[in-house]
N, C-alpha and C. Protein backbone atom coordinates (compact mmCIF):
# COMPACT_ATOMS: atom_id res chain seq x y z
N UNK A 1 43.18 -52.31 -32.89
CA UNK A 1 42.44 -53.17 -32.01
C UNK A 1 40.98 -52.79 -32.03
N UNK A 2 40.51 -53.70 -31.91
CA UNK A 2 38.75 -53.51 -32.19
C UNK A 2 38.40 -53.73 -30.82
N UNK A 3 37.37 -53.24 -30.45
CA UNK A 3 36.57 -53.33 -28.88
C UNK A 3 35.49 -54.35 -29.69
N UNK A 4 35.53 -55.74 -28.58
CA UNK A 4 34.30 -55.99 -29.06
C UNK A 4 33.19 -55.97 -28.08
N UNK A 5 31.70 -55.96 -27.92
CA UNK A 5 30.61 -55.42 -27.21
C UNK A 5 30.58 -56.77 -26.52
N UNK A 6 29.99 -56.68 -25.73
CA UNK A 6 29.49 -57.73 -24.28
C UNK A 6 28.05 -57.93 -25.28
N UNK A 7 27.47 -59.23 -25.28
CA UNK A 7 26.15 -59.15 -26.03
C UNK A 7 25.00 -58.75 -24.90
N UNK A 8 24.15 -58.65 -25.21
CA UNK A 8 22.92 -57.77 -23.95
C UNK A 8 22.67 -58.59 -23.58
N UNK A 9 22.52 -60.30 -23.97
CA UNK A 9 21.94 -61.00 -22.67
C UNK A 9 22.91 -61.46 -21.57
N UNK A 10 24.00 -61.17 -21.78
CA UNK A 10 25.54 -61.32 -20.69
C UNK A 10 24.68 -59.98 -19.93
N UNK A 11 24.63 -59.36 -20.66
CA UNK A 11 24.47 -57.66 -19.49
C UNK A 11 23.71 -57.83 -18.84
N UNK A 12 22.31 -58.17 -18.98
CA UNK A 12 21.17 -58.51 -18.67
C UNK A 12 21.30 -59.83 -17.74
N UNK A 13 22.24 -60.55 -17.62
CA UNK A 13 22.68 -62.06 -16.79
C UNK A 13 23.14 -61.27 -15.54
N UNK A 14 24.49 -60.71 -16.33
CA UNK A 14 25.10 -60.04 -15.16
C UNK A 14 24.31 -58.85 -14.27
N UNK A 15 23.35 -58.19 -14.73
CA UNK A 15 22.50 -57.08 -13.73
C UNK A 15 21.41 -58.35 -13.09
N UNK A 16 21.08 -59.13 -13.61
CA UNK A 16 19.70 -60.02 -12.55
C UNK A 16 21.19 -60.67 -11.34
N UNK A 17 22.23 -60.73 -12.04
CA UNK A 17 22.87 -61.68 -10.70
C UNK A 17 23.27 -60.93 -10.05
N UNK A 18 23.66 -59.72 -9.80
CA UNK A 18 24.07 -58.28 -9.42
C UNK A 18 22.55 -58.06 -8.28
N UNK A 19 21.78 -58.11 -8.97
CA UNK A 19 20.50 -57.53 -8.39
C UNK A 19 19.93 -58.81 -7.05
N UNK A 20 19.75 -59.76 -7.80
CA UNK A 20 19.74 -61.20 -6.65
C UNK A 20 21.01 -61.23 -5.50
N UNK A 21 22.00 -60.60 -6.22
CA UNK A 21 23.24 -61.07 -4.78
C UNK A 21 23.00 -59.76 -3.88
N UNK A 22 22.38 -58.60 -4.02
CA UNK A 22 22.34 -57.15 -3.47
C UNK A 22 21.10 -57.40 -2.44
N UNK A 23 19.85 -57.97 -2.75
CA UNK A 23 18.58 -58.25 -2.73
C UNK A 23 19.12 -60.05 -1.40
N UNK A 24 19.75 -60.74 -1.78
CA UNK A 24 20.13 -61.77 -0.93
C UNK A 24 20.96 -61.47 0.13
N UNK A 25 22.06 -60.81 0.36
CA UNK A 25 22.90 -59.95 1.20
C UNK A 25 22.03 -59.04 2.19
N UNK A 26 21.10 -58.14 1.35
CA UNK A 26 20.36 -57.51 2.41
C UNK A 26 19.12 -57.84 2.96
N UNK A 27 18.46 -59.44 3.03
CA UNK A 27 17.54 -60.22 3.58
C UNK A 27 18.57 -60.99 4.62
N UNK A 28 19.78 -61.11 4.34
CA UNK A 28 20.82 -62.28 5.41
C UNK A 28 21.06 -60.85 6.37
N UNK A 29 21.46 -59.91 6.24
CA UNK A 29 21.52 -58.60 7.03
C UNK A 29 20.11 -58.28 8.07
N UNK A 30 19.19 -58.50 7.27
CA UNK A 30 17.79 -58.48 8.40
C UNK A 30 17.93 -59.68 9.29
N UNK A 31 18.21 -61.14 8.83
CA UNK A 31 18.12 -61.54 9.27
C UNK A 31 19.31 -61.99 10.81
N UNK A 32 20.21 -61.74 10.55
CA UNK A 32 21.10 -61.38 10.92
C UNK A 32 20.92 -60.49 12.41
N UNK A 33 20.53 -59.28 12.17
CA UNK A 33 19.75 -58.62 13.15
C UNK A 33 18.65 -59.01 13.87
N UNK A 34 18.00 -60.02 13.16
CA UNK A 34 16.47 -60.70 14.18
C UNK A 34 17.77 -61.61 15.19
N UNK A 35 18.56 -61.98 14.73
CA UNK A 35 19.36 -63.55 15.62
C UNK A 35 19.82 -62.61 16.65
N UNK A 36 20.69 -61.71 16.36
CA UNK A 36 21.06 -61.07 17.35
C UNK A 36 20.37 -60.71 18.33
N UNK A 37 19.26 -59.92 17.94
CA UNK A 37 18.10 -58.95 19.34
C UNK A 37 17.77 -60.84 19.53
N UNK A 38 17.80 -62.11 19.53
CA UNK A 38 17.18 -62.91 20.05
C UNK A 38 18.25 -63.50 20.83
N UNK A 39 19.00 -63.62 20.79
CA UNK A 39 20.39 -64.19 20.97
C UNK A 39 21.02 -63.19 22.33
N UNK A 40 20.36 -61.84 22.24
CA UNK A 40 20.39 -61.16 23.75
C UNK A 40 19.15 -61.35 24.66
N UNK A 41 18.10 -61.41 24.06
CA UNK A 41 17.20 -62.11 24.89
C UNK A 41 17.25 -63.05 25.81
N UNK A 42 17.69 -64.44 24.79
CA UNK A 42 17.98 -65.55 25.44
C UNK A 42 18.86 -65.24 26.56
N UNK A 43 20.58 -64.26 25.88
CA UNK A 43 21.16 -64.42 27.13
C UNK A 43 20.59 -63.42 28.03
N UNK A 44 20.13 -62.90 28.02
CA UNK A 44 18.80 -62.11 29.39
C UNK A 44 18.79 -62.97 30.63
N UNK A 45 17.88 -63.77 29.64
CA UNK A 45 17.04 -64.84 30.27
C UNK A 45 18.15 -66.10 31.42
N UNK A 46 19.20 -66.53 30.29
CA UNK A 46 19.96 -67.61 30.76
C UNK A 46 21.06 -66.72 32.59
N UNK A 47 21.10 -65.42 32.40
CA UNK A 47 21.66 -64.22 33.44
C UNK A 47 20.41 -64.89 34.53
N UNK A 48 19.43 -64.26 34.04
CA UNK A 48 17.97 -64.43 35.06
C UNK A 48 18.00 -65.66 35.66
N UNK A 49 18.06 -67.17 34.60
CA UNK A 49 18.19 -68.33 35.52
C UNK A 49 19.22 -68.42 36.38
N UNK A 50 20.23 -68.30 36.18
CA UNK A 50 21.51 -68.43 36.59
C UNK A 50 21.62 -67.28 37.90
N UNK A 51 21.26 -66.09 38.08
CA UNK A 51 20.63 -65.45 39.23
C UNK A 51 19.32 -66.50 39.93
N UNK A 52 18.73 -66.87 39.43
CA UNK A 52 17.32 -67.92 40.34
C UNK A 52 18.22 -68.78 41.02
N UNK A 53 18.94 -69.64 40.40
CA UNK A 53 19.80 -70.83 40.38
C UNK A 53 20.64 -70.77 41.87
N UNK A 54 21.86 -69.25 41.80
CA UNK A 54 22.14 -69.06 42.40
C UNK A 54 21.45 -68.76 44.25
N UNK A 55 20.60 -68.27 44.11
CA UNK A 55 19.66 -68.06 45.23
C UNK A 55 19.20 -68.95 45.58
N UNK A 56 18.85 -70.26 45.05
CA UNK A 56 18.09 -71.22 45.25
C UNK A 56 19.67 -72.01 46.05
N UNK A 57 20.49 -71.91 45.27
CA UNK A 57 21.80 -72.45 46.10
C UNK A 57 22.10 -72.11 47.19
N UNK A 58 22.12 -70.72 47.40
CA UNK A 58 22.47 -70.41 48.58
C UNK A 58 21.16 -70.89 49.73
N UNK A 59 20.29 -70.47 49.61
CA UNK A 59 18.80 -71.24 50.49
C UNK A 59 19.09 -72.56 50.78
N UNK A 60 19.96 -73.41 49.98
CA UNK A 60 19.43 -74.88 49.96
C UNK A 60 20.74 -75.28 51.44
N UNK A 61 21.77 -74.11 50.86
CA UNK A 61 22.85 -73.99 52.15
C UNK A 61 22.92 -73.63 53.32
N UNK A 62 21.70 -72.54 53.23
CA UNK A 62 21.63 -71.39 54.40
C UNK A 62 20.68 -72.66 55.50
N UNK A 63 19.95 -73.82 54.79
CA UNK A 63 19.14 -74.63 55.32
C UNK A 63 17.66 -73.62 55.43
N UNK A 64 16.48 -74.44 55.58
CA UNK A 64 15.31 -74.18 55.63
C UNK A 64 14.45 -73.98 56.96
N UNK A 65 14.06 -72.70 56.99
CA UNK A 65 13.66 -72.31 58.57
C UNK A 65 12.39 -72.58 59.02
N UNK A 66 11.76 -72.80 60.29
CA UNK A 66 9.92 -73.36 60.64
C UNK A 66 9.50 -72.02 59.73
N UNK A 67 10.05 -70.83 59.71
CA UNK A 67 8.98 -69.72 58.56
C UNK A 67 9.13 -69.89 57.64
N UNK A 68 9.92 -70.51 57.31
CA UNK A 68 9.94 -70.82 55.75
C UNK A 68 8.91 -71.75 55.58
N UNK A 69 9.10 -72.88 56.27
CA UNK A 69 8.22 -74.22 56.47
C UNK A 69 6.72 -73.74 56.14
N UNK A 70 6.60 -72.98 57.39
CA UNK A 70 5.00 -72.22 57.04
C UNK A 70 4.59 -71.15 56.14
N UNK A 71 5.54 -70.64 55.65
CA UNK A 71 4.96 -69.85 54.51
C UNK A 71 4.29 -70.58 53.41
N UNK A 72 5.69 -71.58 53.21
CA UNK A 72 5.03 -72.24 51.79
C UNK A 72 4.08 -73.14 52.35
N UNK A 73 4.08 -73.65 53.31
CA UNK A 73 2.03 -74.30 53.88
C UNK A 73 1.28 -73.08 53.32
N UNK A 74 1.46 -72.12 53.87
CA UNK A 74 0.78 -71.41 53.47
C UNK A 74 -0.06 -70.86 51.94
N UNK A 75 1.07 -70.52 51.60
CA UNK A 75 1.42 -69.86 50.03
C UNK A 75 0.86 -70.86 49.09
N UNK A 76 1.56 -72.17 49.51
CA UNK A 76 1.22 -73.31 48.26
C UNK A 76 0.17 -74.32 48.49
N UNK A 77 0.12 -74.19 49.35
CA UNK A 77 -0.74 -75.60 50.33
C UNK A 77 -2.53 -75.38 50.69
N UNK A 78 -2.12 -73.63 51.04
CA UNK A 78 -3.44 -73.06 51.38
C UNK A 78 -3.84 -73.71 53.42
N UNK A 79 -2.80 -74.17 53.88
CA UNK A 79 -2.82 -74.61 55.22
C UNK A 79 -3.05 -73.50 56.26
N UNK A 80 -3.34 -73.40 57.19
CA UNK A 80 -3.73 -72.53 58.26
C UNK A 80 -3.10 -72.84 59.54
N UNK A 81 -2.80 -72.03 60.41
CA UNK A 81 -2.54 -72.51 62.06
C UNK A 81 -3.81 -73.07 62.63
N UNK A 82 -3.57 -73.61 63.76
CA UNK A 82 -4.52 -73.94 64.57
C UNK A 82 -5.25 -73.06 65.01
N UNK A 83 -6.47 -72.63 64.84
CA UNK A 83 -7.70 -71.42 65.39
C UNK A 83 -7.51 -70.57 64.80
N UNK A 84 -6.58 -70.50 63.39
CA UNK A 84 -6.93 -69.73 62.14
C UNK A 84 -7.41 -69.64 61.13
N UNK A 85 -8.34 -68.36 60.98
CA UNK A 85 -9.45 -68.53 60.12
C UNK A 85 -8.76 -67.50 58.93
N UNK A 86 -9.24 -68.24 57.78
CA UNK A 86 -8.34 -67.87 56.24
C UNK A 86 -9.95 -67.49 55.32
N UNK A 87 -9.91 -66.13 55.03
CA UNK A 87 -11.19 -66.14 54.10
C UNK A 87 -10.37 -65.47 52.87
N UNK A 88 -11.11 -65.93 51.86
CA UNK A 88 -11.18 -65.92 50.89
C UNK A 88 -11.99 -65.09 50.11
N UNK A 89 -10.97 -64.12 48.96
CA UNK A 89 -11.85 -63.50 48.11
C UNK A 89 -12.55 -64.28 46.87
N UNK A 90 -13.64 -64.20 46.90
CA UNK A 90 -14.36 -64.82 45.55
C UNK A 90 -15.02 -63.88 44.74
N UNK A 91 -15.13 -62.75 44.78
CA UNK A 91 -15.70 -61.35 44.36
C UNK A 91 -15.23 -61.07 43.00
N UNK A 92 -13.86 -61.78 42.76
CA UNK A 92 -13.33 -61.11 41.38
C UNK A 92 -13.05 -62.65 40.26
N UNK A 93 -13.86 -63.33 40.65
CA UNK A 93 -14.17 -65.25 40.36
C UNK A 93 -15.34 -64.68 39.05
């Protein structure tokens, strides 16, 4: 029985496709790892809404109190009581 040789450009086929599938595998592996660390992020985030969500539920149940009423006059509105004086920093404007 005779061995016969693989010709060198088979060898040379087979090491570039060897080398491209090694080289493609370990770019899908990086990438792979970016999805993940993002993919816990997100669910971070979707925990975080879903905690907001919840709180905002319970408030909307617990009903809304006159301090509540006036805070957010306050907070959002910039409103004042009657014979209250509201100054303002402009120093860091």
């Amino acid at each position: 029985m005779s061995k016969r040789k693989m010709p060198v450009v088979v060898k040379i086929a087979m090491l570039a496709f060897l080398l491209y599938a090694v080289v493609t595998i370990v770019r899908l592996q990086s990438q792979i790892a970016d999805k993940r660390a993002e993919l816990d992020s997100l669910t971070q985030q979707v925990q975080e809404y879903q905690e907001a969500n919840e709180q905002l539920r319970q408030e909307m149940q617990n009903g809304i109190t006159e301090e509540d009423i006036s805070e957010l006059a306050r907070t959002e509105l910039s409103y004042a009581e009657p014979g209250e004086r509201v100054f303002v920093d402009t120093s860091s404007r």
